[in-house]
Protein backbone atom coordinates (compact mmCIF):
# COMPACT_ATOMS: atom_id res chain seq x y z
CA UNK A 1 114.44 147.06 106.87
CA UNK A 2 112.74 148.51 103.68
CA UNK A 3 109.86 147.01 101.79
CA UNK A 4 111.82 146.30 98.85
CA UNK A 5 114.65 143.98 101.05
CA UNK A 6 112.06 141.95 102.40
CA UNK A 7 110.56 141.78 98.69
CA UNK A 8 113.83 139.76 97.87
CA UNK A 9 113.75 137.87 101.22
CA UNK A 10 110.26 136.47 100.61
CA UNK A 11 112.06 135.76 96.40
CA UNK A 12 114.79 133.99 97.91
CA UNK A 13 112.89 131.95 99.96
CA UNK A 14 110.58 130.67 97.22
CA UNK A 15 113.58 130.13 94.95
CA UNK A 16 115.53 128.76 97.68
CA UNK A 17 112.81 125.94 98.19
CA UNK A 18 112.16 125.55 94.88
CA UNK A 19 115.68 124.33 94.37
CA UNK A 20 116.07 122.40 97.38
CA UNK A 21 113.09 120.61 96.23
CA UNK A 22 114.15 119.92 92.36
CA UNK A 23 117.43 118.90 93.68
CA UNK A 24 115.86 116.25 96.32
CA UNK A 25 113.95 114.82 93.38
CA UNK A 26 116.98 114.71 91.25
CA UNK A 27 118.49 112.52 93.94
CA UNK A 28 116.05 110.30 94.68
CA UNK A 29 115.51 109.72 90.79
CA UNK A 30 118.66 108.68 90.74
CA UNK A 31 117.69 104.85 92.93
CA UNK A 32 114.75 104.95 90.75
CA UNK A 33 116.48 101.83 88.92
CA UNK A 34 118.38 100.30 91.75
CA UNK A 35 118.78 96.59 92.46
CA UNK A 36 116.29 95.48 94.95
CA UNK A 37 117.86 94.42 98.16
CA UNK A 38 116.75 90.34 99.12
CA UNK A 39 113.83 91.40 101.32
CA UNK A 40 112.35 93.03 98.35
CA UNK A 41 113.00 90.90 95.58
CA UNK A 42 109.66 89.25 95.89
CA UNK A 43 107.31 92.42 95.35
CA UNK A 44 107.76 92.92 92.05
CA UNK A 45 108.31 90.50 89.00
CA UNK A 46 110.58 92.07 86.18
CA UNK A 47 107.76 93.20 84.56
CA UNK A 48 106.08 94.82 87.50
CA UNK A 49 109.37 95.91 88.18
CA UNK A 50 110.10 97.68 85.01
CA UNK A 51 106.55 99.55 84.86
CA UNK A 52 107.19 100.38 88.28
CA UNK A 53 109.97 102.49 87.10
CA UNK A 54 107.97 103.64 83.81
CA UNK A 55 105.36 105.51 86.61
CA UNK A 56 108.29 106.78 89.16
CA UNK A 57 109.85 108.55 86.06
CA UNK A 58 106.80 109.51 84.63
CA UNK A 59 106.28 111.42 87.71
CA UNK A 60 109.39 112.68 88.29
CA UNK A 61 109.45 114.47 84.91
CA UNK A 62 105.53 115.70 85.21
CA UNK A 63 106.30 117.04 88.92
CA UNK A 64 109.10 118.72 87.45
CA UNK A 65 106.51 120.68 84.79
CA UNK A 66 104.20 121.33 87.83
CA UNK A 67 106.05 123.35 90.06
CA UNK A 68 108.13 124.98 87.49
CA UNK A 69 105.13 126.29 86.21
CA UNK A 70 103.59 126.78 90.07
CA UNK A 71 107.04 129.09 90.64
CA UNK A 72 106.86 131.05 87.62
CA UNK A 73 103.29 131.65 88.16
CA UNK A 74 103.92 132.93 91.75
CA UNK A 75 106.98 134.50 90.86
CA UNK A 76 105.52 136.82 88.09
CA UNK A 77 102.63 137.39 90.73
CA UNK A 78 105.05 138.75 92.58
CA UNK A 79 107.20 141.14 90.10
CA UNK A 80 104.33 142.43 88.06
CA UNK A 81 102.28 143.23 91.32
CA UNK A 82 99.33 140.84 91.26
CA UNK A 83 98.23 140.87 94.42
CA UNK A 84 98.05 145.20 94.18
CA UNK A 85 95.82 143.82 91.50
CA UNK A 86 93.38 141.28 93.30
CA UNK A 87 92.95 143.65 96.31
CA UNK A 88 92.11 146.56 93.99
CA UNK A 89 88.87 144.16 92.44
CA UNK A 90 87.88 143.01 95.87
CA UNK A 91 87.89 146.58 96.61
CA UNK A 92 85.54 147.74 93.98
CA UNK A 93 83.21 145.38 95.55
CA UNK A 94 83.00 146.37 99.39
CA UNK A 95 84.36 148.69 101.80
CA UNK A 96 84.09 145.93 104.85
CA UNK A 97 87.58 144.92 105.42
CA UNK A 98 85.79 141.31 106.36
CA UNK A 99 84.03 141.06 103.07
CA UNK A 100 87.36 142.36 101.00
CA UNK A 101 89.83 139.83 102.32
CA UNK A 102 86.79 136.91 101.28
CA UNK A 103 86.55 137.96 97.97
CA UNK A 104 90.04 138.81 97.82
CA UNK A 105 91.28 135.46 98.46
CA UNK A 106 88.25 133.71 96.90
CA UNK A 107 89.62 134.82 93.81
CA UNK A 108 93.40 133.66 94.72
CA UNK A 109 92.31 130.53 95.64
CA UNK A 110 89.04 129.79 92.66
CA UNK A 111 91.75 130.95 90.28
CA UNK A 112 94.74 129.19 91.22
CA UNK A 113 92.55 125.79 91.20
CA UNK A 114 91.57 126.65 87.61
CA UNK A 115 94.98 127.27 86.36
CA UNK A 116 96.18 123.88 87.75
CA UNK A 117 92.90 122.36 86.68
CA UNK A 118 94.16 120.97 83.42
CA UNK A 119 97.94 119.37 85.35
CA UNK A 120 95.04 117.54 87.70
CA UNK A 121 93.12 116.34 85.11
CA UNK A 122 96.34 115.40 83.36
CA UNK A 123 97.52 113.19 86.14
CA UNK A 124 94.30 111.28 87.08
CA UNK A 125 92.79 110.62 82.97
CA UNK A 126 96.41 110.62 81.31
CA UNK A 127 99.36 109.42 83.84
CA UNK A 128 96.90 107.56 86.58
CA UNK A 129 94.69 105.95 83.54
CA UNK A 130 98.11 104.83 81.86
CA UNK A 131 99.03 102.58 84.46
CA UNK A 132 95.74 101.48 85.55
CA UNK A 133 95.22 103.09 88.88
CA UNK A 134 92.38 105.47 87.71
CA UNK A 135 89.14 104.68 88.44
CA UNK A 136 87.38 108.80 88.67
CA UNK A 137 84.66 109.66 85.86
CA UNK A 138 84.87 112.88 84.49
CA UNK A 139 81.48 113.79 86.31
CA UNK A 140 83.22 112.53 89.55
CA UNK A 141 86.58 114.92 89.22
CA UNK A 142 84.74 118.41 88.09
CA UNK A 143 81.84 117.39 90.95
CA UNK A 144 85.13 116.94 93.23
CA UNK A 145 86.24 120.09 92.59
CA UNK A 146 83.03 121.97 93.25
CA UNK A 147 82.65 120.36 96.08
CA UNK A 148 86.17 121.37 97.36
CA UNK A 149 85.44 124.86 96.54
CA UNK A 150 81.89 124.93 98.06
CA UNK A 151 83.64 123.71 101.63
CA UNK A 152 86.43 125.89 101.15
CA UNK A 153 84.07 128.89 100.98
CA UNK A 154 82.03 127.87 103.71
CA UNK A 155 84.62 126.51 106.47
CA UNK A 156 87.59 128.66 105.00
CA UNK A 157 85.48 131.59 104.76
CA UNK A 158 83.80 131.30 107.73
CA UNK A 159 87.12 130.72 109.96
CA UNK A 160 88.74 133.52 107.97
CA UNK A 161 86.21 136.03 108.26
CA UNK A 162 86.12 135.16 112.15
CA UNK A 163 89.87 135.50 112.16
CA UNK A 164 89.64 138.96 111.49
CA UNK A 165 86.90 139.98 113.46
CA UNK A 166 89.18 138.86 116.04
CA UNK A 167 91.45 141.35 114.98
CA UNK A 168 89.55 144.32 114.75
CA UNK A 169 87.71 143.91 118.32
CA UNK A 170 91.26 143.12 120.18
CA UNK A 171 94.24 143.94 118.08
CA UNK A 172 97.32 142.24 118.72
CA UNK A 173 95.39 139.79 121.03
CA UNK A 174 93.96 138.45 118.51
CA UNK A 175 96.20 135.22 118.08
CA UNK A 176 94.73 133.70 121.57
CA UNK A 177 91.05 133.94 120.03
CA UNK A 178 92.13 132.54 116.31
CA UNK A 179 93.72 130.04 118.23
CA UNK A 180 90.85 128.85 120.20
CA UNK A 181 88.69 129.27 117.30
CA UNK A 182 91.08 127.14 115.03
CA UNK A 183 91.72 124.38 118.22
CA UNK A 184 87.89 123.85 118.29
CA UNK A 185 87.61 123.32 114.58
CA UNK A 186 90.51 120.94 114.41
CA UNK A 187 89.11 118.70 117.61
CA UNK A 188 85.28 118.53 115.72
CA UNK A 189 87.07 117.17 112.48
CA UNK A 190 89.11 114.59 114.44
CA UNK A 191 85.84 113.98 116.25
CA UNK A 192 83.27 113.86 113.60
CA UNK A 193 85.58 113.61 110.01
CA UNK A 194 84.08 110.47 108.90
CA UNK A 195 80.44 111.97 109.95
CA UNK A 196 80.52 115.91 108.94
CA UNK A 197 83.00 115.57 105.55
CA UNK A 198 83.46 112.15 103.93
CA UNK A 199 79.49 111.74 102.74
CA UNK A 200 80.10 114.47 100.73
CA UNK A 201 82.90 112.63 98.70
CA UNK A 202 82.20 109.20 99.84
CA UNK A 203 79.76 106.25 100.24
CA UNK A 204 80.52 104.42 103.90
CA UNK A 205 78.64 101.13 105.14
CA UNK A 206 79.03 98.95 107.85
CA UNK A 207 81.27 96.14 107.17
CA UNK A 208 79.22 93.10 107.15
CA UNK A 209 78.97 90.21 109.41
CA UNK A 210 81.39 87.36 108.05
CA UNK A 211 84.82 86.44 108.96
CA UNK A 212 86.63 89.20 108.91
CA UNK A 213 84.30 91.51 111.20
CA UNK A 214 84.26 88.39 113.54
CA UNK A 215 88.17 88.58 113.05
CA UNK A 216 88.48 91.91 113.66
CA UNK A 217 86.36 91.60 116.76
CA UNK A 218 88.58 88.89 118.02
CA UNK A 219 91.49 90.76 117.80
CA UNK A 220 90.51 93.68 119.14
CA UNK A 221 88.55 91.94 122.09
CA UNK A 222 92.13 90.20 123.10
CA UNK A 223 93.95 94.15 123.41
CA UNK A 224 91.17 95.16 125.31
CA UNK A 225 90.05 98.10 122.15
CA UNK A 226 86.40 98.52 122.23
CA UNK A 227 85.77 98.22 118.24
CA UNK A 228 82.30 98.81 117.32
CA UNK A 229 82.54 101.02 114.18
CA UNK A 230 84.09 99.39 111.55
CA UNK A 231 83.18 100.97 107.79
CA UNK A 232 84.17 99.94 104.19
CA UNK A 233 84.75 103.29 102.04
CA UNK A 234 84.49 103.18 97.99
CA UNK A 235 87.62 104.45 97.47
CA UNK A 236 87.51 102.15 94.24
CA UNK A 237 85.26 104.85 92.92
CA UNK A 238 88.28 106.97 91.73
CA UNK A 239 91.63 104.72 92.43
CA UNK A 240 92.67 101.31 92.64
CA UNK A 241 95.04 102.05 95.44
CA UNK A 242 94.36 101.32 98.97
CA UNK A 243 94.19 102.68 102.68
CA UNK A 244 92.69 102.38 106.27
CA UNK A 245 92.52 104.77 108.98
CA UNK A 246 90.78 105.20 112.09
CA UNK A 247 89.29 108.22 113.22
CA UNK A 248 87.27 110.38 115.95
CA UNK A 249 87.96 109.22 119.81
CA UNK A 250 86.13 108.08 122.56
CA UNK A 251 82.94 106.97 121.35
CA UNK A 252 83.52 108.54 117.97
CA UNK A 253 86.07 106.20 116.72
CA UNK A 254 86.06 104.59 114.59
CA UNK A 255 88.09 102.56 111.56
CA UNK A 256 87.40 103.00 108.05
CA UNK A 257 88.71 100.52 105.03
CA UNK A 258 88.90 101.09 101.38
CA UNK A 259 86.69 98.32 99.71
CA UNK A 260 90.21 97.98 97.55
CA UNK A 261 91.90 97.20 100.71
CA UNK A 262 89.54 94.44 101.35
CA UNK A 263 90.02 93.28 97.93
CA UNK A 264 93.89 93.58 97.51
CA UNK A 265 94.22 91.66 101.39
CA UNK A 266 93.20 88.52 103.04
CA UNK A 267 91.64 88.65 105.76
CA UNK A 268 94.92 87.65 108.25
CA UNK A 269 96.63 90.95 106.42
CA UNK A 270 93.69 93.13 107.21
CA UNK A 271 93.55 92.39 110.47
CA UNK A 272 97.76 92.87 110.74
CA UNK A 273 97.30 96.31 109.18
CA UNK A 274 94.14 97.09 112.03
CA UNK A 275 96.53 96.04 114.64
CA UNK A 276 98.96 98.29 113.41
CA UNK A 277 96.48 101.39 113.21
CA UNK A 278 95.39 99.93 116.88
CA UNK A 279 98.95 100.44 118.38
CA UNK A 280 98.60 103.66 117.17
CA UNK A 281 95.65 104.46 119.19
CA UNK A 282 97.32 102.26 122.13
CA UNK A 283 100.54 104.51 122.06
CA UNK A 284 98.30 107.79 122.22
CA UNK A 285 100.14 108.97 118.85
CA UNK A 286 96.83 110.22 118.06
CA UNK A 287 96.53 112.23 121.33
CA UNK A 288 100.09 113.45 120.19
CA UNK A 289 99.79 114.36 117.09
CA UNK A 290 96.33 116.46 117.61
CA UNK A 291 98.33 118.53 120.56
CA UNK A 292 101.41 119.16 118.45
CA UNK A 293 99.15 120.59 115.92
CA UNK A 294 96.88 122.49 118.15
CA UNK A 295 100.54 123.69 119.76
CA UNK A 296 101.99 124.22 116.64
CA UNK A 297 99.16 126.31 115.74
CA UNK A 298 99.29 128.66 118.54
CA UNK A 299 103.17 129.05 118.14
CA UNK A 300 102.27 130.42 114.53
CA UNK A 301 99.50 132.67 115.56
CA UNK A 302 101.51 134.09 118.01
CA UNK A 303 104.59 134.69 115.94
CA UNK A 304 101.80 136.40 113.65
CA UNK A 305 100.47 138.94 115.79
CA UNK A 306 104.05 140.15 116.33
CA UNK A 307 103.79 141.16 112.70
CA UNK A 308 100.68 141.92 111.55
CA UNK A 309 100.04 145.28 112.00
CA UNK A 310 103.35 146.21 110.61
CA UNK A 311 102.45 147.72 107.14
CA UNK A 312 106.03 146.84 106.15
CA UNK A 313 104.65 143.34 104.93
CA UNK A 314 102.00 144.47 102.42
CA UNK A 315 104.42 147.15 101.23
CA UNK A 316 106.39 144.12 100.34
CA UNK A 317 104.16 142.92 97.98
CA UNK A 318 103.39 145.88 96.41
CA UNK A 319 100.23 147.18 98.42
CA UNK A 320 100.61 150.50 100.13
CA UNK A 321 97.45 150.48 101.88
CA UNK A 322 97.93 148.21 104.42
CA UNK A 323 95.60 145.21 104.67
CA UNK A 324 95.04 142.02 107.03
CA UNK A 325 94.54 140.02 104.03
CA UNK A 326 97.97 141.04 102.18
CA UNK A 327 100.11 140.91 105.34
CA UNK A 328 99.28 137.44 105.85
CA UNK A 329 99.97 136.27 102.31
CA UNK A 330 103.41 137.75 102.98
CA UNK A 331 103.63 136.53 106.55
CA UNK A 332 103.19 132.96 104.93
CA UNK A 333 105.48 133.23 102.80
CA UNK A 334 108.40 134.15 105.22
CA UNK A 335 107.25 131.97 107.40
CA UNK A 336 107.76 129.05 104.92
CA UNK A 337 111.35 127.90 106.04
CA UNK A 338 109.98 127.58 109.90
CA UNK A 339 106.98 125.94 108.97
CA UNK A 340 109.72 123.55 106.72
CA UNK A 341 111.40 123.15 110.54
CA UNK A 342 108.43 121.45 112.31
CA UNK A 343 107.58 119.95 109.36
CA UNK A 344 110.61 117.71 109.60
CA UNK A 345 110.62 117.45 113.48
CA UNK A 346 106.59 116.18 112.93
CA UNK A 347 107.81 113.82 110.36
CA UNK A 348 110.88 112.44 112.40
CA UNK A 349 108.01 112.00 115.43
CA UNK A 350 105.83 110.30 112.66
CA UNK A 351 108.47 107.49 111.50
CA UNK A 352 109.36 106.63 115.40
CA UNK A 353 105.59 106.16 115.88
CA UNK A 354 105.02 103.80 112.79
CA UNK A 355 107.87 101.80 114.10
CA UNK A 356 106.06 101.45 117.58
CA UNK A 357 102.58 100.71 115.68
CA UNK A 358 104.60 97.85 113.87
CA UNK A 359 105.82 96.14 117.09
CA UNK A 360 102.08 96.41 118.43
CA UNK A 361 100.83 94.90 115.75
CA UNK A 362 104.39 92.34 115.64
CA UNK A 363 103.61 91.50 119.61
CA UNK A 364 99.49 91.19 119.62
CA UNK A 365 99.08 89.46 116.81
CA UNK A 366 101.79 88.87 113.83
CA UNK A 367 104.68 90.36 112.09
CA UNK A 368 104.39 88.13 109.02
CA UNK A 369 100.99 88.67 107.82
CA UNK A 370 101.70 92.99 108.12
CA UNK A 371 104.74 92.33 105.83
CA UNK A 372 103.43 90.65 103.07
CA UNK A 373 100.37 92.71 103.55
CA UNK A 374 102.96 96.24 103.40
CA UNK A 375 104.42 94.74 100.66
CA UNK A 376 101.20 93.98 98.68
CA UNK A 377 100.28 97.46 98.78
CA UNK A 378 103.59 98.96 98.09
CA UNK A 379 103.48 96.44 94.90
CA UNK A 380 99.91 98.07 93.74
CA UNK A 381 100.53 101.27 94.03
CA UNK A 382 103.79 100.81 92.17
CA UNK A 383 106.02 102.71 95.24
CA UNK A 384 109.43 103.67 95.09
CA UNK A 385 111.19 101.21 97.17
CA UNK A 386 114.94 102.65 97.68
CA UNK A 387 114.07 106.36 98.25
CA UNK A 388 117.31 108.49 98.65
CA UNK A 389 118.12 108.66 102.53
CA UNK A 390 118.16 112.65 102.13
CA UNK A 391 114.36 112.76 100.50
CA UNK A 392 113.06 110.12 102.96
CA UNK A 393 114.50 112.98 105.55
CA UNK A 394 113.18 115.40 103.99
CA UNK A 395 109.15 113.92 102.94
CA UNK A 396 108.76 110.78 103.76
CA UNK A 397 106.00 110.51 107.30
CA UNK A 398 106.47 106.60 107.53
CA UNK A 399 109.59 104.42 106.88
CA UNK A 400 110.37 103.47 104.02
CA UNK A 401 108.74 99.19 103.10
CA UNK A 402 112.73 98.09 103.33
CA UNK A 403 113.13 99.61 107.04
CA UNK A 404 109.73 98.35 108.54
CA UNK A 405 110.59 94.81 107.36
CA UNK A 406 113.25 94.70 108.72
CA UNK A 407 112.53 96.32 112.10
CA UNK A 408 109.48 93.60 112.52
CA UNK A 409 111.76 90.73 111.43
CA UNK A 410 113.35 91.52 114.77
């Protein structure tokens, strides 16, 4: 195989996905005004209904703009020999093939964020304003950003730059010490998430004593789920939408709700959506999903060191000198469509395991109050409620509000 033929494999595969994607959306557009089924007549009123629709198609048509302008951007990357043209600057800088590949894709990623910059700001002050979700000050999204940038450079950097060490010292065995490296950093986030990372973006504080901790307690005292960290987030602080999640393990864990969850729920739904979150934990999806990952991980690695010294893959992009850096740009990139693979197995795994959360939550405490509670949050953050059965497939990690109801009406 030459350079140039896997050139147009690594094309066809971005095109390829690009137009599986547009044509998904085009699909699920279509239900974007169907006729609610009974069980859902009584989330939205016409009204809510109709501007419902108003934000799916807004969307729809924005997303479209997005990624035609993400493709052509990589695309032209691509032709006119960008990243020949990245590596040259980070090699003006340093000789250190460690020091090269950081600036080199510091500069990828700093500039890609600032190109998509203004379609961000778009969506949260224009599209997330108009329909009243926004809550984010301008101070809030640029300090956001920074932020995101400062991390990435630090934990990206430093795992990166560790990455290839590995590579230089051992060669093709590499993989097995990125892999360990990578499993340890993805076991201290699940650990220590809500400690290490959301205080940078986030204010958490206990929830206070009142009903609902003493409700919580109950509930959680009759499964046997030793509950002692419960937190309220201010997720109101830049959206109106809500959430809840636990996190860590052990004596780490811990569950974490959106002060908009607490104001959009009573306290009977709250404690329906904990139990579903606890069946989770019950169930050991979290155990699960952290292997798979840490599995999925090593499968990728591994499939990487096969490839990685082969200089065919920065030819590809238009680098003859071959570089770490550039090889695994274009190893990502061909790797796409298997990555797309586990994707959907994960996600197929995913919506079995929200199903078995919802009976937990059904058979310890109540199936009623996690309906209307589902369909109070589906209602505020205007959610498309008949999804195309192919883009469900295809994206969708949970079932959709219509399929959960009527798997806990049972």
């Amino acid at each position: 195989m030459t350079a140039n033929t896997l050139f147009y494999i690594i094309i066809a595969i971005i095109i390829i996905n690009f137009l599986v994607d547009k044509i998904l959306d085009a699909l699920n557009a279509k239900h974007f005004n169907d006729e609610l089924p009974e069980a859902l007549q009584d989330v939205y009123d016409d009204a809510e209904y109709q501007k419902s629709q108003q934000y799916k198609a807004t969307k729809y048509k924005f997303g479209i703009l997005t990624s035609t302008f993400s493709i052509v951007l990589t695309l032209a990357f691509l032709f006119f020999d960008g990243f020949e043209f990245i590596d040259n600057i980070a090699r003006s800088y340093s000789n250190n093939n460690i020091f090269i590949a950081l600036i080199f894709f510091g500069i990828i990623m700093i500039g890609s964020d600032i190109l998509t910059t203004p379609f961000s700001y778009y969506s949260t002050f224009v599209i997330e304003e108009q329909f009243g979700f926004n809550k984010t000050t301008k101070k809030t999204f640029f300090l956001d950003k920074l932020k995101g940038w400062l991390m990435m450079a630090i934990l990206g950097g430093g795992i990166l730059a560790l990455i290839i060490g590995f590579y230089n010292i051992t060669g093709k065995h590499f993989w097995l010490y990125a892999w360990g490296l990578v499993t340890l950093f993805t076991v201290i986030m699940n650990m220590f998430y809500s400690k290490l990372i959301v205080p940078l973006f986030n204010k958490q504080t206990p929830l206070e004593a009142g009903d609902l901790r003493d409700k919580i307690s109950a509930y959680a005292k009759t499964v046997g789920f030793k509950l002692d960290k419960i937190f309220v987030i201010d997720g109101s602080k830049r959206s109106t939408k809500a959430n809840a999640y636990f996190s860590g393990f052990g004596s780490e864990k811990r569950v974490t709700l959106y002060d908009t969850l607490i104001n959009d729920l009573n306290d009977d739904e709250i404690v329906a959506v904990l139990a579903h979150e606890v069946g989770h934990y019950k169930k050991k999806h979290i155990i699960f999903n952290l292997v798979a990952s840490i599995l999925l991980t090593g499968l990728t690695f591994y499939v990487l060191s096969l490839f990685i010294s082969n200089p065919l893959l920065s030819n590809a992009l238009g680098v003859e000198t071959h570089s770490f850096h550039i090889a695994l740009i274009a190893f990502g990139m061909l790797y796409a469509p298997i990555s797309e693979i586990t994707g959907l197995i994960m996600n197929v795994f995913s919506r079995k395991f929200e199903y078995q959360a919802d009976d937990y939550a059904k058979n310890t405490y109540k199936a009623e109050p996690l309906i209307t509670s589902l369909k109070k949050l589906n209602k505020n953050s205007l959610s498309n409620l008949m999804p195309h059965p192919a883009y469900v497939f295809m994206h969708y990690s949970h079932p959709t509000l219509l399929q959960r109801i009527k798997n806990l009406r049972k």
